[in-house]
C-alpha atoms as a PDB file:
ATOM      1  CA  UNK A   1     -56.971  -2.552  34.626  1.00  0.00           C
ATOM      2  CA  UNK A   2     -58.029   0.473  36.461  1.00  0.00           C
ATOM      3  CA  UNK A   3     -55.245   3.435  36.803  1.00  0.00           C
ATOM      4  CA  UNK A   4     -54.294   3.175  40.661  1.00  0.00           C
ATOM      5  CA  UNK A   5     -52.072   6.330  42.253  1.00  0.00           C
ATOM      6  CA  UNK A   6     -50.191   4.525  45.475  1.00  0.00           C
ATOM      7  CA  UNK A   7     -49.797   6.355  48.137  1.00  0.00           C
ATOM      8  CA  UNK A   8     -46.091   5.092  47.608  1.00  0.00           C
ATOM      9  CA  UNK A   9     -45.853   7.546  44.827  1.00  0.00           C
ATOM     10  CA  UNK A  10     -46.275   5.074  42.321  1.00  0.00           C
ATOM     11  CA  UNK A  11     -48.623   4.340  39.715  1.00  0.00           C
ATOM     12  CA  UNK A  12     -49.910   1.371  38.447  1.00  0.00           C
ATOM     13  CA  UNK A  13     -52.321   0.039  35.343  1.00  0.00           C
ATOM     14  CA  UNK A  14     -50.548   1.728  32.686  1.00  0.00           C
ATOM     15  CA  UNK A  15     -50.240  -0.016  29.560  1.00  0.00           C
ATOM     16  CA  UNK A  16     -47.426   0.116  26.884  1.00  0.00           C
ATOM     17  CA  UNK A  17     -48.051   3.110  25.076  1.00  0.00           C
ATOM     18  CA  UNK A  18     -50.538   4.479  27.716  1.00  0.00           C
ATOM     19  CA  UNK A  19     -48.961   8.060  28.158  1.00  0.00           C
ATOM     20  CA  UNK A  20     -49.836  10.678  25.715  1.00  0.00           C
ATOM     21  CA  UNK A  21     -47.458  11.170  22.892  1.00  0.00           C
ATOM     22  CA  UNK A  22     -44.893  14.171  23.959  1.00  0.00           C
ATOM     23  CA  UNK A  23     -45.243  13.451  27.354  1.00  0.00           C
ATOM     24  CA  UNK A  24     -42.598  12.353  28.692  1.00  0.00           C
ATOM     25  CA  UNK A  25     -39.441  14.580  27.705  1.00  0.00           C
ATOM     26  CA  UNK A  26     -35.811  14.844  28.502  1.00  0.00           C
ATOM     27  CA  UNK A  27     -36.071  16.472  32.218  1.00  0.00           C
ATOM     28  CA  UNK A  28     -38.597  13.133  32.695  1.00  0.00           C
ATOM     29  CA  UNK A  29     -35.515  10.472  32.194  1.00  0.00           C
ATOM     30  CA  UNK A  30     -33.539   9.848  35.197  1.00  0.00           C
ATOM     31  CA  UNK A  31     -29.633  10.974  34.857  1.00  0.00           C
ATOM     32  CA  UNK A  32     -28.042   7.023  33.066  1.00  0.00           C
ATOM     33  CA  UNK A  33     -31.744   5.553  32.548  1.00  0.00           C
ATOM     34  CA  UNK A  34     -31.501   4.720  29.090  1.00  0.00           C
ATOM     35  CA  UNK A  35     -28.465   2.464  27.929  1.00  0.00           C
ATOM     36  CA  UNK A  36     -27.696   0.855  24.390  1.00  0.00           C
ATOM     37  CA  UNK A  37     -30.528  -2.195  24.679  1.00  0.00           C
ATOM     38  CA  UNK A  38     -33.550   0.708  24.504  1.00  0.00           C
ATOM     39  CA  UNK A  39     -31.901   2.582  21.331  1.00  0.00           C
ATOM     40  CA  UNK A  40     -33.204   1.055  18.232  1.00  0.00           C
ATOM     41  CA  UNK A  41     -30.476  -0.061  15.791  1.00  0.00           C
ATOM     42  CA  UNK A  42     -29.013   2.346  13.138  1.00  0.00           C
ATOM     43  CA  UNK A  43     -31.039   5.384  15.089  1.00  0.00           C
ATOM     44  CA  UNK A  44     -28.538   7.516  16.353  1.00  0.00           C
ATOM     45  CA  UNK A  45     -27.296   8.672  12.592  1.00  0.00           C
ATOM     46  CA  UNK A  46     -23.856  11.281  11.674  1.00  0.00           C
ATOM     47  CA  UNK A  47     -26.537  14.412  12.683  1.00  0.00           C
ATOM     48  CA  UNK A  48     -26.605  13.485  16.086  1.00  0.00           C
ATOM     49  CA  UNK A  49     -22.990  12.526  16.618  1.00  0.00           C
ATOM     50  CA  UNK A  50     -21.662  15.747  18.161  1.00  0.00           C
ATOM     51  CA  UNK A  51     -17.831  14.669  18.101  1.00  0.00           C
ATOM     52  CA  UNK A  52     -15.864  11.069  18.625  1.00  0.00           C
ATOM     53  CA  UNK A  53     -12.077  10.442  19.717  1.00  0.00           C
ATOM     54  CA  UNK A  54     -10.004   9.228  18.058  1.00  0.00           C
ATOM     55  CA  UNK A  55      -9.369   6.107  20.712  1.00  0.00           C
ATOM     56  CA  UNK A  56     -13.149   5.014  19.865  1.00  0.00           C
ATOM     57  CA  UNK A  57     -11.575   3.951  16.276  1.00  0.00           C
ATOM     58  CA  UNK A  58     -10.772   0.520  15.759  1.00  0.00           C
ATOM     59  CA  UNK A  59      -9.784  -1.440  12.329  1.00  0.00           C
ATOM     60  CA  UNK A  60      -9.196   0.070   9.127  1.00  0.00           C
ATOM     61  CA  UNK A  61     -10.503   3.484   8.222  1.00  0.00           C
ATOM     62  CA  UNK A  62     -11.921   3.276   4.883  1.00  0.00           C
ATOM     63  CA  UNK A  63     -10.540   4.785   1.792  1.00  0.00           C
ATOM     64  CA  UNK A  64     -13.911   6.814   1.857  1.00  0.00           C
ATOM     65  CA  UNK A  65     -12.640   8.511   4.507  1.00  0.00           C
ATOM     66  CA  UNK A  66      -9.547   9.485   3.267  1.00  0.00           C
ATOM     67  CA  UNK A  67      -8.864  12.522   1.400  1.00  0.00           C
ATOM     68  CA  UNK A  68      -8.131  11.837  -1.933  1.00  0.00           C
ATOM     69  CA  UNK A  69      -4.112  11.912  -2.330  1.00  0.00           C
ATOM     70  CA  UNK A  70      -3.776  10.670   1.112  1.00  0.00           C
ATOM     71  CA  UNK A  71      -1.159   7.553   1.487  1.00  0.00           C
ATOM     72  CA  UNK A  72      -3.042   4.557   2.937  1.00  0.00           C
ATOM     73  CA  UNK A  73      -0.633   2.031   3.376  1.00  0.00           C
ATOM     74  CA  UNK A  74       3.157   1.004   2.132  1.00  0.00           C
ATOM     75  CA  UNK A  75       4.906  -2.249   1.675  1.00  0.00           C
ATOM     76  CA  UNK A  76       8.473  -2.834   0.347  1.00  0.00           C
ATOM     77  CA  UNK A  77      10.866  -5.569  -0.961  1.00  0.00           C
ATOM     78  CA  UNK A  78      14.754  -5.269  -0.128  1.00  0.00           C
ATOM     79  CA  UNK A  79      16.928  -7.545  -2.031  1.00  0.00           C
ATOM     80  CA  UNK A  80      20.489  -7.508  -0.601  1.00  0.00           C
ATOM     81  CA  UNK A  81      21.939 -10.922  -1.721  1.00  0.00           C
ATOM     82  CA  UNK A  82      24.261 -10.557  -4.663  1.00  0.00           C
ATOM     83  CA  UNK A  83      23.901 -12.210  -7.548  1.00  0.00           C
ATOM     84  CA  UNK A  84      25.155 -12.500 -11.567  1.00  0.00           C
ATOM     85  CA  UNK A  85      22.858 -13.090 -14.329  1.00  0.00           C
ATOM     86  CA  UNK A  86      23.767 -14.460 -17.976  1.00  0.00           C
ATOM     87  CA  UNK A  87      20.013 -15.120 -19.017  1.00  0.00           C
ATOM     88  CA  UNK A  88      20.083 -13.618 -22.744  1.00  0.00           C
ATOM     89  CA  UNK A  89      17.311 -11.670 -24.187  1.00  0.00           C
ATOM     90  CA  UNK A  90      14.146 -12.915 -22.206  1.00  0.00           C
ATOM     91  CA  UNK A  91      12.815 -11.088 -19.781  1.00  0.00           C
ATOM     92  CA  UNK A  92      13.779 -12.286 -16.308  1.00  0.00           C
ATOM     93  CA  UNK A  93      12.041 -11.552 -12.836  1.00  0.00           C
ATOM     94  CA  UNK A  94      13.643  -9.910 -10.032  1.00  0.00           C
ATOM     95  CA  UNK A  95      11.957  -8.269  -7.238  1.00  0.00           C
ATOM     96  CA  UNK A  96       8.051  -9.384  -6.633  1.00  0.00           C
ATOM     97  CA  UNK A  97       5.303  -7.362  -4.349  1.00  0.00           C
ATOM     98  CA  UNK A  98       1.749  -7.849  -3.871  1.00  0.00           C
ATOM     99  CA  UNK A  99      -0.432  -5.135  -2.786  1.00  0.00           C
ATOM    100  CA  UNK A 100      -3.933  -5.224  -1.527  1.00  0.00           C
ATOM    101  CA  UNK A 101      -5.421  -1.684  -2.631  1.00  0.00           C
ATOM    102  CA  UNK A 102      -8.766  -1.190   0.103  1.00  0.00           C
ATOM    103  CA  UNK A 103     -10.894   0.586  -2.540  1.00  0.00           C
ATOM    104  CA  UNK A 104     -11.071   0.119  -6.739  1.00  0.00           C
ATOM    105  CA  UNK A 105     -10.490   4.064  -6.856  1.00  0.00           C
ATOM    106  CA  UNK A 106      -6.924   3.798  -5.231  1.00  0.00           C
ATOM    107  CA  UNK A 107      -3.605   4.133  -7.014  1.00  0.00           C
ATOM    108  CA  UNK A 108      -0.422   2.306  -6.786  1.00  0.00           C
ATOM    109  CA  UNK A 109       2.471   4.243  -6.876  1.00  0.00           C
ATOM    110  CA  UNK A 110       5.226   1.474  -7.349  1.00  0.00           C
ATOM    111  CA  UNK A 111       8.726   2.791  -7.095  1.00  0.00           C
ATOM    112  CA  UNK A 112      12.056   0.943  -7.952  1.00  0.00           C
ATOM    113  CA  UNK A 113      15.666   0.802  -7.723  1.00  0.00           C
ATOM    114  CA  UNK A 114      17.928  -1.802  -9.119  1.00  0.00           C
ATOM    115  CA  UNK A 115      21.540  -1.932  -8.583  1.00  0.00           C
ATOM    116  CA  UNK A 116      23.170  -3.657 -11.476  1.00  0.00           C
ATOM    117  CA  UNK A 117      26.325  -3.614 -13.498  1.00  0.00           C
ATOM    118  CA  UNK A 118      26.739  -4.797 -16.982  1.00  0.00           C
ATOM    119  CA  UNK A 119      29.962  -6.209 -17.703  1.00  0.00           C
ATOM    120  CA  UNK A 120      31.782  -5.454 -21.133  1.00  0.00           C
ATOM    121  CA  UNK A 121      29.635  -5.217 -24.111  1.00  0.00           C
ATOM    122  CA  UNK A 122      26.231  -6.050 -22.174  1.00  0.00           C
ATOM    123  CA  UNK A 123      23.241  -4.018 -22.877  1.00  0.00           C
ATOM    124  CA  UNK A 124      19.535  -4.137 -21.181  1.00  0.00           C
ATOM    125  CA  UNK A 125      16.667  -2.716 -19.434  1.00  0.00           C
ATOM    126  CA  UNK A 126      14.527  -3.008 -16.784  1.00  0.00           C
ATOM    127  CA  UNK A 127      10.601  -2.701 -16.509  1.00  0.00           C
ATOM    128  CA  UNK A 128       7.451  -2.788 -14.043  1.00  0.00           C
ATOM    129  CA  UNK A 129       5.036  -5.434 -14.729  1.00  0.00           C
ATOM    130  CA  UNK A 130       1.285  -5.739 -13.209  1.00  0.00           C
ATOM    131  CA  UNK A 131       0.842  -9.052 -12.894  1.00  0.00           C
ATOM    132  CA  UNK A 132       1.301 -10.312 -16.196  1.00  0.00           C
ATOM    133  CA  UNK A 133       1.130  -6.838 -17.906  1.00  0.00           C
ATOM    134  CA  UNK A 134       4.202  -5.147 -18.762  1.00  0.00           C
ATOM    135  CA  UNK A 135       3.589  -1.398 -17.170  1.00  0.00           C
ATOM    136  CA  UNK A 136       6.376   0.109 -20.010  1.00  0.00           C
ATOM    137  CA  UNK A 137       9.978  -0.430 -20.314  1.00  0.00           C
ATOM    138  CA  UNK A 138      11.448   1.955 -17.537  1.00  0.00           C
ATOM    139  CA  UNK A 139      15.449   2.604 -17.500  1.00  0.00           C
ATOM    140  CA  UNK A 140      18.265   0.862 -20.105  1.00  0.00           C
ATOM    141  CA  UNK A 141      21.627  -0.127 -19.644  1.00  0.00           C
ATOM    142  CA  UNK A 142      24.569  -0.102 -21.953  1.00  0.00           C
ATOM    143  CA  UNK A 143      28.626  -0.400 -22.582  1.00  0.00           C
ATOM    144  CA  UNK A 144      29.959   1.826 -25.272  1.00  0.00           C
ATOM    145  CA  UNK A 145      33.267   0.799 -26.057  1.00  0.00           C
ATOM    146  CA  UNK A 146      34.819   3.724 -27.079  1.00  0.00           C
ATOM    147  CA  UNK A 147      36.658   5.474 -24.764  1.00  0.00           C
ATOM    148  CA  UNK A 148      34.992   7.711 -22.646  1.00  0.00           C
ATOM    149  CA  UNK A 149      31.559   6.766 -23.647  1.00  0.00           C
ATOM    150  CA  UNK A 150      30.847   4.005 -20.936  1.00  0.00           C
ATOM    151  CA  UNK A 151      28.008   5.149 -19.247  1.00  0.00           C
ATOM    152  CA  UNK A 152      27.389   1.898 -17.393  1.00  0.00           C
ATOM    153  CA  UNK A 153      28.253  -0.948 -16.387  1.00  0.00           C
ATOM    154  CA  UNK A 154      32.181  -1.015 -18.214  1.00  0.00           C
ATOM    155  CA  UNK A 155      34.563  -3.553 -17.476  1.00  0.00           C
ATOM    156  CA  UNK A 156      35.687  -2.199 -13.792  1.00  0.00           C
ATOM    157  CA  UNK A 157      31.900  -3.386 -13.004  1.00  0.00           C
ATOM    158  CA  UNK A 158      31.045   0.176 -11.381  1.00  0.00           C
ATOM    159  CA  UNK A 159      27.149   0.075 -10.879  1.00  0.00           C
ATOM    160  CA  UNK A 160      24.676   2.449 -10.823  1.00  0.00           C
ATOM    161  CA  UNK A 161      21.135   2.331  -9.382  1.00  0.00           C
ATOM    162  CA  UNK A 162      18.486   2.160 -11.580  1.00  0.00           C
ATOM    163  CA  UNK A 163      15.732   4.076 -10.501  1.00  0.00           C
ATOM    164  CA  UNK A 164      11.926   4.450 -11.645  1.00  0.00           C
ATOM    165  CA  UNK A 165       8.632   5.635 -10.404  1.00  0.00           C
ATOM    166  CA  UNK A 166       5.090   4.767 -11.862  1.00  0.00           C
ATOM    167  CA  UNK A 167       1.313   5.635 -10.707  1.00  0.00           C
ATOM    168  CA  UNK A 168      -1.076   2.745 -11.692  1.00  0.00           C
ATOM    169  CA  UNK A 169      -4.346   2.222 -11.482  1.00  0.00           C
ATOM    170  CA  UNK A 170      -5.219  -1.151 -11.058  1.00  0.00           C
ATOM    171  CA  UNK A 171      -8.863  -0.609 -10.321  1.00  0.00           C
ATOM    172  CA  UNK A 172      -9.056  -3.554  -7.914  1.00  0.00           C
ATOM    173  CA  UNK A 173      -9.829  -4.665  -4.594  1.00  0.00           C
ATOM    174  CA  UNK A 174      -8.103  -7.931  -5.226  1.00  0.00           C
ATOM    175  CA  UNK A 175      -4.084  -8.402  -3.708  1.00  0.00           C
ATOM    176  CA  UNK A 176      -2.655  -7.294  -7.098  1.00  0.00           C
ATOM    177  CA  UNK A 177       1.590  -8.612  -7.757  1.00  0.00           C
ATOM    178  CA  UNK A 178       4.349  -5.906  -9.379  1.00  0.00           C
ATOM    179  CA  UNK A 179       7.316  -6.991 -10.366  1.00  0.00           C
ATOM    180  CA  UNK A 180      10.505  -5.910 -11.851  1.00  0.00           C
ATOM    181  CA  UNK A 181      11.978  -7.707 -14.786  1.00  0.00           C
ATOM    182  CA  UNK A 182      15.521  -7.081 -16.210  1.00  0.00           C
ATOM    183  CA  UNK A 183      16.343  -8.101 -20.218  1.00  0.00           C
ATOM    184  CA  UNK A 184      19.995  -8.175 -21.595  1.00  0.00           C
ATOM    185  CA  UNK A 185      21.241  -8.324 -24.895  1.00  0.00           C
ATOM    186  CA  UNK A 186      23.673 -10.967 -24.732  1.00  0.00           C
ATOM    187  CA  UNK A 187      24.988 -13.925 -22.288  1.00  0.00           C
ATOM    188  CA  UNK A 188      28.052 -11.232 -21.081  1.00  0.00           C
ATOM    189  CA  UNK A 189      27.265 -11.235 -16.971  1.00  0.00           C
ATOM    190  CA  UNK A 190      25.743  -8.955 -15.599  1.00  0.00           C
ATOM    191  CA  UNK A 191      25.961  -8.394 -11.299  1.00  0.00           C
ATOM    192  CA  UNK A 192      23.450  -7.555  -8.999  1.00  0.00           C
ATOM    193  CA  UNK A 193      24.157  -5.941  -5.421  1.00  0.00           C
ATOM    194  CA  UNK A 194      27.964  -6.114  -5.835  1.00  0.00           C
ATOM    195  CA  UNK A 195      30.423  -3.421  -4.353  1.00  0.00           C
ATOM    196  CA  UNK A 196      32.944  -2.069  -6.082  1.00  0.00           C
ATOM    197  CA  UNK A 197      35.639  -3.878  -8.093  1.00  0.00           C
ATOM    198  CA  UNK A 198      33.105  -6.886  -8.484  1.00  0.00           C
ATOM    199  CA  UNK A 199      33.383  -7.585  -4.591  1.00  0.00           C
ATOM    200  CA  UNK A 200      30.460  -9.064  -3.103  1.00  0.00           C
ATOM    201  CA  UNK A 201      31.273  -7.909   0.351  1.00  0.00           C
ATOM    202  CA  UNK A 202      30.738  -5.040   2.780  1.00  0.00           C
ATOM    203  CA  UNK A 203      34.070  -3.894   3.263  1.00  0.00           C
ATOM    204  CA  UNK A 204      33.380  -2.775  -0.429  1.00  0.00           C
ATOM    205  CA  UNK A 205      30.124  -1.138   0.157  1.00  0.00           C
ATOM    206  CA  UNK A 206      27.489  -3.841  -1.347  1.00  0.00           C
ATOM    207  CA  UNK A 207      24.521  -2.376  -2.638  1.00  0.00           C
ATOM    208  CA  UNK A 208      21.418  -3.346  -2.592  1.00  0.00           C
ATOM    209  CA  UNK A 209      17.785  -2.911  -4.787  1.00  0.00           C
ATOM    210  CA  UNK A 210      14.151  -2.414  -3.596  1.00  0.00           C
ATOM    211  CA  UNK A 211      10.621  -2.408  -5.056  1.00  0.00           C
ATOM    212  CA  UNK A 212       8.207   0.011  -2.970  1.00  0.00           C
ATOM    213  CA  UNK A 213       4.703  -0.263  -3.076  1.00  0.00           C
ATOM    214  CA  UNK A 214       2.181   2.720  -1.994  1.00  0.00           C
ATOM    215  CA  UNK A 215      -1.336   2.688  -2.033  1.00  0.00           C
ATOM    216  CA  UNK A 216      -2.955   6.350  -2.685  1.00  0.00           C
ATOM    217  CA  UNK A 217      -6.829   7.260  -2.063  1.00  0.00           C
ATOM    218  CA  UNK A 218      -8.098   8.229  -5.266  1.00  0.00           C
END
């Protein structure tokens, strides 16, 4: 088809591709002429983006993008009820989290506290367990009879909180469970979230325990 100028202005028989290359430039393109459909996917790459808000972001910003160190997300446990154990030397769960770590380089920094009083005579411990791998035993209890040596737990049932931190590395992607597991020595009660004076009641101050879960960019 013959190349026709129109008196119009406009010019017809041009094919696709029938312009020089380098001919048409940037002052060419009408102000709004070119919109999403004529970009070719993937071409506009990190070079050419000048800047972005931060309203264009949507979802979950990946761990990539995080400096390393940087908390990406928390979840927690709170266990208020109280309760008395007698289970004698097994270990017994307590508080259960699962986490979902967004990258296999992230950290878990898991961080307890139990409130617990051992009656008595009662001894035991706590620990943080990864699913079903014991993390290390992390904080004891005890009753020394002799006077002035009760340290824990004695027969007034004054508690303490048991506290414990731990960075794992789970190396996962996969919703990964912590627990906390208590162990005593004997069948001697031991109470959970109580107040004072064994009272399981706010007027005397009930306590509670929590397991806190916090994923870290590696």
């Amino acid at each position: 088809m013959a190349i026709v100028i129109n008196g119009s202005g406009t010019v017809t028989g041009l094919s696709v591709g029938g312009l020089p290359d380098g001919t048409v430039d940037a002052g060419t393109l009408a102000t709004n002429s070119v919109d999403s459909a004529e970009l070719i996917d993937g071409s506009v790459d990190d070079s050419h983006i000048g800047a972005l808000a931060a309203s264009k972001l949507s979802g979950t910003v990946a761990a990539a993008r995080m400096p390393a160190g940087s908390v990406l997300q928390v979840v927690q446990e709170i266990w208020t009820t109280a309760a008395g154990s007698t289970v004698e030397d097994t270990w017994t769960d307590l508080l259960s989290l699962a986490i979902t770590p967004s990258s296999s380089s992230s950290k878990i920094y898991a961080m307890y506290s139990i409130s617990a009083a051992g009656q008595s005579g009662q001894r035991g411990g706590f620990r943080l367990v990864r699913g079903s791998t014991p993390l290390g035993i992390a904080t004891s209890f005890g009753n020394r009879t002799a006077a002035g040596n009760a340290f824990m737990g004695n027969s007034d049932n004054n508690h303490d909180n048991h506290v414990f931190f731990y960075l794992d590395s789970p190396s996962t992607t996969s919703a990964t469970s912590y627990k906390v597991q208590f162990h005593s020595e004997n069948t001697t009660q031991v109470n959970f979230n109580y107040g004072w004076d064994n009272a399981n009641d706010v007027t005397h101050y009930r306590s509670s325990s929590t397991l806190t879960l916090m994923e870290i960019a590696g």
